[in-house]
PDB file of N, CA and C in Angstrom:
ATOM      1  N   UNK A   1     151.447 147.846 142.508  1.00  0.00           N
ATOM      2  CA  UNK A   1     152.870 147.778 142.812  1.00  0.00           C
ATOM      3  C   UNK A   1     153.366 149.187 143.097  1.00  0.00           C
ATOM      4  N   UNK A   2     154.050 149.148 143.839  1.00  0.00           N
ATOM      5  CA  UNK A   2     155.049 150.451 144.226  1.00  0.00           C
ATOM      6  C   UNK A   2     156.397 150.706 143.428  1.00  0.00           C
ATOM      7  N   UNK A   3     156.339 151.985 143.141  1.00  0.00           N
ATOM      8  CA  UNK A   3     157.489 152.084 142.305  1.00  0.00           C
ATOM      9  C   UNK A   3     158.704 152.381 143.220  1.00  0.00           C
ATOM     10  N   UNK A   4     159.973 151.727 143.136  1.00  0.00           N
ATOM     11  CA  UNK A   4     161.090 151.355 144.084  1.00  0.00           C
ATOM     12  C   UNK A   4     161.859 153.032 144.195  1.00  0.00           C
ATOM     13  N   UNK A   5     161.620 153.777 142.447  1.00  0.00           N
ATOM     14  CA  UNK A   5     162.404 155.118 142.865  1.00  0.00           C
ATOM     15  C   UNK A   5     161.548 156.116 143.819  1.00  0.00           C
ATOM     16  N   UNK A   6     160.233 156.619 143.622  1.00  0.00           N
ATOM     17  CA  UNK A   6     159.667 157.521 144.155  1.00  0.00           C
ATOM     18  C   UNK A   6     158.162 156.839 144.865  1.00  0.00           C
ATOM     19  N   UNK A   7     158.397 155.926 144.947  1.00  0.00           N
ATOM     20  CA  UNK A   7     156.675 155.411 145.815  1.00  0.00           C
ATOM     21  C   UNK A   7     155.443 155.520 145.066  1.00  0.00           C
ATOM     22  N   UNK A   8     155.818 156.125 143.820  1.00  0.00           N
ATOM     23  CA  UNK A   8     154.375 156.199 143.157  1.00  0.00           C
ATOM     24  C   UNK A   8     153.631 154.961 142.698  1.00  0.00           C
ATOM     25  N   UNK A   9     152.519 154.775 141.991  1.00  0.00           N
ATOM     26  CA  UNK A   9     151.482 153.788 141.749  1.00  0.00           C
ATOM     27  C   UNK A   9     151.793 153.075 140.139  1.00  0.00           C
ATOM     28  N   UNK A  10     152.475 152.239 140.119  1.00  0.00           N
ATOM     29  CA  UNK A  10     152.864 151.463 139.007  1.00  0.00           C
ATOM     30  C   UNK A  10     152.159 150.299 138.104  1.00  0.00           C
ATOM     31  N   UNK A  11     151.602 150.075 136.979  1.00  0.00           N
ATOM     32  CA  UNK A  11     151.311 149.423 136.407  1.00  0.00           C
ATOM     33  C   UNK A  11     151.667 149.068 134.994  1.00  0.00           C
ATOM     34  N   UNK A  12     151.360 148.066 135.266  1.00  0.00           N
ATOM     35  CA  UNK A  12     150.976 146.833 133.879  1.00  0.00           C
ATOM     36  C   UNK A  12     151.022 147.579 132.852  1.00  0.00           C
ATOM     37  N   UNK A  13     152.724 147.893 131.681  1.00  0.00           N
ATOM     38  CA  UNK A  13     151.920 147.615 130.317  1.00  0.00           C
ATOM     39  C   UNK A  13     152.730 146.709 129.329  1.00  0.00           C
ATOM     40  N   UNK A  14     152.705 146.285 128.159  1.00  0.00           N
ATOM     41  CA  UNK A  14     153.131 145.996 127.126  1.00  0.00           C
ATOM     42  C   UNK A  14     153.630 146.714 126.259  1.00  0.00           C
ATOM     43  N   UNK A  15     154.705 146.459 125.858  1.00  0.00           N
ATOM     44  CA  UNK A  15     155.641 146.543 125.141  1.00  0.00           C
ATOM     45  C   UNK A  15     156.051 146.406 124.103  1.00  0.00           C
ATOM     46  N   UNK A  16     156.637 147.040 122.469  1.00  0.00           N
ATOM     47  CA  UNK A  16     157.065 146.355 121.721  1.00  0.00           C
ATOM     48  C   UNK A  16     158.613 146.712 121.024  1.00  0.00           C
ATOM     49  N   UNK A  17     159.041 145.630 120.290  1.00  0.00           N
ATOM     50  CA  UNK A  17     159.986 146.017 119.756  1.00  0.00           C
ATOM     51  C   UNK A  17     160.280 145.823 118.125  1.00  0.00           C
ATOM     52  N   UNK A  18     161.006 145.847 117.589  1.00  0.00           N
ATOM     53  CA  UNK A  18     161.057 145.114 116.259  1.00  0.00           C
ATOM     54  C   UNK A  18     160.693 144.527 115.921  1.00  0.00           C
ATOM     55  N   UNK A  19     161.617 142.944 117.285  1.00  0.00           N
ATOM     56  CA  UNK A  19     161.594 141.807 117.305  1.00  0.00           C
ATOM     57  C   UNK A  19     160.235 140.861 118.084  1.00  0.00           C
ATOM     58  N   UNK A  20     160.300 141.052 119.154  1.00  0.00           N
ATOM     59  CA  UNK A  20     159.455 140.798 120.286  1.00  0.00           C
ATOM     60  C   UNK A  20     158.107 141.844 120.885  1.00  0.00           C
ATOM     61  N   UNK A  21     157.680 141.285 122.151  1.00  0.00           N
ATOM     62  CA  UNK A  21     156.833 142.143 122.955  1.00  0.00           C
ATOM     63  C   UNK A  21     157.395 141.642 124.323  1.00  0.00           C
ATOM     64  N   UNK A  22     156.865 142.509 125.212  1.00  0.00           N
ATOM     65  CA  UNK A  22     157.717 142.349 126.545  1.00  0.00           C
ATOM     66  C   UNK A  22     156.851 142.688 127.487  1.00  0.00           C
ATOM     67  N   UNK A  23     155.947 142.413 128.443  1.00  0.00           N
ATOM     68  CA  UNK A  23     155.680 143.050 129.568  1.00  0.00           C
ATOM     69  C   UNK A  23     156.520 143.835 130.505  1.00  0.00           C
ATOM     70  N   UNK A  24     155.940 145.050 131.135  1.00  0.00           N
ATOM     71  CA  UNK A  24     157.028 145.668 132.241  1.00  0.00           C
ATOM     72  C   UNK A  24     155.974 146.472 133.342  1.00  0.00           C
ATOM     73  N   UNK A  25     156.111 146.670 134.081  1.00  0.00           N
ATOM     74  CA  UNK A  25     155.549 147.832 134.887  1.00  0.00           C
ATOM     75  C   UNK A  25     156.248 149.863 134.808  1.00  0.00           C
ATOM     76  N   UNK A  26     155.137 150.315 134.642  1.00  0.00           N
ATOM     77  CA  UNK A  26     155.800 151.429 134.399  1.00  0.00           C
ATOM     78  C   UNK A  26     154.679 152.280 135.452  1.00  0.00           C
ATOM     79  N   UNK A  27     155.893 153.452 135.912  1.00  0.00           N
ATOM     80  CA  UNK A  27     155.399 154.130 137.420  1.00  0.00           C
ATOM     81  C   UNK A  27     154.865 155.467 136.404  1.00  0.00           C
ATOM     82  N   UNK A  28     153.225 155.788 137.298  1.00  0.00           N
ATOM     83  CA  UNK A  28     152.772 156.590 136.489  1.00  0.00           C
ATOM     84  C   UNK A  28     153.490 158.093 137.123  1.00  0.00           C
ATOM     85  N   UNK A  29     154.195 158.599 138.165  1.00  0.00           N
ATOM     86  CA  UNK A  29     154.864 159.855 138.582  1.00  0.00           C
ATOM     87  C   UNK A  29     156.323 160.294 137.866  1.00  0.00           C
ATOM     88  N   UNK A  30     156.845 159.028 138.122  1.00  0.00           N
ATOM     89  CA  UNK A  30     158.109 159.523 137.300  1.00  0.00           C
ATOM     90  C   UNK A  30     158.852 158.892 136.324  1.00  0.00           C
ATOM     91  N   UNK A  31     157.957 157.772 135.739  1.00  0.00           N
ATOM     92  CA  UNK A  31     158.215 156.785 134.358  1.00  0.00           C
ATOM     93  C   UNK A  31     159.286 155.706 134.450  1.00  0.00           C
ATOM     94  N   UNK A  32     159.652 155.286 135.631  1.00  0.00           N
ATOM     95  CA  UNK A  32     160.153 154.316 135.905  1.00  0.00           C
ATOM     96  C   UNK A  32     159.701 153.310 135.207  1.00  0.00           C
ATOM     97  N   UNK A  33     160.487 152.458 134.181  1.00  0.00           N
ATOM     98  CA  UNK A  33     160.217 151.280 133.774  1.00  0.00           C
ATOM     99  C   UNK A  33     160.962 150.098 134.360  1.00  0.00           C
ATOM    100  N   UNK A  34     160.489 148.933 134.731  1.00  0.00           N
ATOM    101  CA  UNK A  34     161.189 147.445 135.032  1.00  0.00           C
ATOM    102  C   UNK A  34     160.668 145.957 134.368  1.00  0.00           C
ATOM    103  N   UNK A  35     161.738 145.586 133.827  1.00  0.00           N
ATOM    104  CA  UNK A  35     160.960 144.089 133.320  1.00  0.00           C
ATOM    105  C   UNK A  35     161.947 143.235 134.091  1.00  0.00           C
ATOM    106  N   UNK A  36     162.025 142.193 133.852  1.00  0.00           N
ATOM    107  CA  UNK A  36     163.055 140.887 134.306  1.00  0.00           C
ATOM    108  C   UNK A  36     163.954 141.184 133.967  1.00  0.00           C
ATOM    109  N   UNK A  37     164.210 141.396 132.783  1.00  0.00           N
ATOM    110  CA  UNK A  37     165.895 142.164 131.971  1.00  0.00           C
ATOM    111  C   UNK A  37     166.395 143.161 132.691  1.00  0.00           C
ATOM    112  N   UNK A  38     165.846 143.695 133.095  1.00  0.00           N
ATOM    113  CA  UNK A  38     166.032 145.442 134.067  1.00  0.00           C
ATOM    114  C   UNK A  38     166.453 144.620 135.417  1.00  0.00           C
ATOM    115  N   UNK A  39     165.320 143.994 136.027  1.00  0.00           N
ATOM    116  CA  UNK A  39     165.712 143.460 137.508  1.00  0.00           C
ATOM    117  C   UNK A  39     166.610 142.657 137.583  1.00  0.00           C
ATOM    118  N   UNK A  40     167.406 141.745 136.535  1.00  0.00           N
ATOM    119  CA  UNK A  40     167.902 140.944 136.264  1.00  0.00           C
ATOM    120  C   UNK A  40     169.815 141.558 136.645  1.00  0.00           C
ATOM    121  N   UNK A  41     169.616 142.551 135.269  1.00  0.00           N
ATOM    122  CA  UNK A  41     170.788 143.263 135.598  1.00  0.00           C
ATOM    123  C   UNK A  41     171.220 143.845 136.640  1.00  0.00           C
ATOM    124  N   UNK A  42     170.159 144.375 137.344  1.00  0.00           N
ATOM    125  CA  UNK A  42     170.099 145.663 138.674  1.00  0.00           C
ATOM    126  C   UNK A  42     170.791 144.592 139.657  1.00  0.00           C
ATOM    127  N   UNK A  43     170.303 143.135 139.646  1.00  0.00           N
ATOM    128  CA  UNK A  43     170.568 142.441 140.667  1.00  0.00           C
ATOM    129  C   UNK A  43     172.180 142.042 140.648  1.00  0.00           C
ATOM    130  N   UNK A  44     172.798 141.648 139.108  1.00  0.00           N
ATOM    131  CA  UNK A  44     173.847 140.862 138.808  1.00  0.00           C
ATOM    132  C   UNK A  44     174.695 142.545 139.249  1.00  0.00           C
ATOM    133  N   UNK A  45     174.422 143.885 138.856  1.00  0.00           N
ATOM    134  CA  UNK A  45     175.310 144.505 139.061  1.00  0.00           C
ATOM    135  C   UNK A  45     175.886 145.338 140.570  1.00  0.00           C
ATOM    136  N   UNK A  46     174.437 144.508 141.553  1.00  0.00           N
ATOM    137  CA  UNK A  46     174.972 145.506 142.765  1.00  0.00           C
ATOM    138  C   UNK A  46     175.752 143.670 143.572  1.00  0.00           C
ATOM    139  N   UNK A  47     175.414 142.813 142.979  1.00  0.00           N
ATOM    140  CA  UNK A  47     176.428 141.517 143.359  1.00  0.00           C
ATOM    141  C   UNK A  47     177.762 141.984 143.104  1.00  0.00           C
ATOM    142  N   UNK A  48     178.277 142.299 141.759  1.00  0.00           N
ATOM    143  CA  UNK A  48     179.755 142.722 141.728  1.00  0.00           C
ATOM    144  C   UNK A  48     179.942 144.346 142.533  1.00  0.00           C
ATOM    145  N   UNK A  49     179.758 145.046 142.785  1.00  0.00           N
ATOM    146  CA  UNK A  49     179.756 146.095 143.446  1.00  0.00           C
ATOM    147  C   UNK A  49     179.619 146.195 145.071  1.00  0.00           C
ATOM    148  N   UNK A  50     180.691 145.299 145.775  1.00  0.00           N
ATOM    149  CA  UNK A  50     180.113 144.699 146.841  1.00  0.00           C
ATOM    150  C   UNK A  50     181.631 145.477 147.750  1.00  0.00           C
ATOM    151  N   UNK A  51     182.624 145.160 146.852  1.00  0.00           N
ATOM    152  CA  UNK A  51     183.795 145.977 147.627  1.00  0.00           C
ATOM    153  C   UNK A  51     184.607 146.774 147.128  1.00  0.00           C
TER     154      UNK A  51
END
């Protein structure tokens, strides 16, 4: 996968938290992380940001 900020080479890792575990991709150049929660929001917030 391509990382969306700088083009670098992104992969697969796991995650944890307290509560849960989470898969995400994380960009090995400049540490970009994304899961569904991340893309989720990114998407709902450039919908309201329209005018």
């Amino acid at each position: 996968m391509e990382c969306p900020r700088c083009k670098g080479r992104m992969f697969a890792e796991k995650f944890y938290d307290f509560v849960r575990s989470f898969d995400a991709w994380k960009c090995t150049c400049c540490g970009e992380l994304l899961d569904s929660t991340i893309l989720a929001n990114r998407a709902r917030s450039s919908d309201t940001h329209l005018g």
